[in-house]
C-alpha atoms as a PDB file:
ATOM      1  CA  UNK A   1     -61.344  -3.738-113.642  1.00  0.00           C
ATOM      2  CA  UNK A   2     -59.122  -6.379-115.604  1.00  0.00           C
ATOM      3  CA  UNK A   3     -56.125  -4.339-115.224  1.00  0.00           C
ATOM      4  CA  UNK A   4     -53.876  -7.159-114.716  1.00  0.00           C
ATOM      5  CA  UNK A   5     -50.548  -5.686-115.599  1.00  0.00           C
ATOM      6  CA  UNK A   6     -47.028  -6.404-113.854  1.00  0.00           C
ATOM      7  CA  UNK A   7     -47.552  -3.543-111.740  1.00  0.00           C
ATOM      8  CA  UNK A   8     -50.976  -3.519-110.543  1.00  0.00           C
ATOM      9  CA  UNK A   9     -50.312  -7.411-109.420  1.00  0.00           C
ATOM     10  CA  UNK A  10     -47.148  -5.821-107.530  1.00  0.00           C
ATOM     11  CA  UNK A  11     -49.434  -3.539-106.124  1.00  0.00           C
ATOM     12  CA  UNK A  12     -51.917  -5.933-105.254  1.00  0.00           C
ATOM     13  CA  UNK A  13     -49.810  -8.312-103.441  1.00  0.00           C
ATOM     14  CA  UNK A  14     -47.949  -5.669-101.638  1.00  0.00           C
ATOM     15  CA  UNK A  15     -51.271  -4.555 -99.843  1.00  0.00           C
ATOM     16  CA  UNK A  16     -52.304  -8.174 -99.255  1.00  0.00           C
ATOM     17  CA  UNK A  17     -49.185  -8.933 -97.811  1.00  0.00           C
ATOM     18  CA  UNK A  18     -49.574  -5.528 -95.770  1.00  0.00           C
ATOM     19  CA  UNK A  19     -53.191  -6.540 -94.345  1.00  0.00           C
ATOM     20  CA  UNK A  20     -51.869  -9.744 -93.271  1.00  0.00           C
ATOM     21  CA  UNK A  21     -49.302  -8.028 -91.106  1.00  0.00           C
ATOM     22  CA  UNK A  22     -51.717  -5.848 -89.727  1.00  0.00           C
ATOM     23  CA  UNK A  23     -53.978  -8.351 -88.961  1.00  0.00           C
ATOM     24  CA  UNK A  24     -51.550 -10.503 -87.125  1.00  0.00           C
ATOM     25  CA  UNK A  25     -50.188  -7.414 -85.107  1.00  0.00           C
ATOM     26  CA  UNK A  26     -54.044  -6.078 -83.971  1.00  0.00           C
ATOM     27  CA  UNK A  27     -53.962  -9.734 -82.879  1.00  0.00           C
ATOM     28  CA  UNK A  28     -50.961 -10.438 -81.079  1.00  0.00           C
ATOM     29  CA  UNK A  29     -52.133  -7.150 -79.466  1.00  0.00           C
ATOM     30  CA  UNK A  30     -55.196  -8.016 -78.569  1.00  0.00           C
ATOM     31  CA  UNK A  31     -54.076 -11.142 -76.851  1.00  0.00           C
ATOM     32  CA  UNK A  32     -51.533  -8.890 -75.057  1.00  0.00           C
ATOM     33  CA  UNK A  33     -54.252  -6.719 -73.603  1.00  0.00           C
ATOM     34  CA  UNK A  34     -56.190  -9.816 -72.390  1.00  0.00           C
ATOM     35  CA  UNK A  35     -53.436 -11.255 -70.469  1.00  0.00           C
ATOM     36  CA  UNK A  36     -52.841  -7.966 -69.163  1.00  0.00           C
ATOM     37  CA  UNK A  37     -56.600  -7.009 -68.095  1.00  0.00           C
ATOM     38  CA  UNK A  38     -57.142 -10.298 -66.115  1.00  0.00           C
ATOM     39  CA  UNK A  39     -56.769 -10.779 -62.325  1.00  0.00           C
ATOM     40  CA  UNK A  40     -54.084 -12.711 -61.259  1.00  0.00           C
ATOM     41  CA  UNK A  41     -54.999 -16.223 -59.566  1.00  0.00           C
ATOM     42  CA  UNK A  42     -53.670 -16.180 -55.575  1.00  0.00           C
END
């Protein structure tokens, strides 16, 4: 497990940087869905 070449750091940060994004989209999403789904005040 102690590969800790150039690449496999690349690698590494590429996918972290990756799961951030995804994480912010599912939850700009999701916050888009709630305003969407709730009844609108009269």
């Amino acid at each position: 497990m102690g590969d800790k070449s150039p690449k496999a750091k690349d690698k590494a940060k590429k996918q972290d940087t990756a799961g951030k994004d995804q994480k912010k989209a599912a939850a700009a999403d999701k916050v888009a869905k709630q305003s969407a789904n709730q009844p609108k005040k009269k």
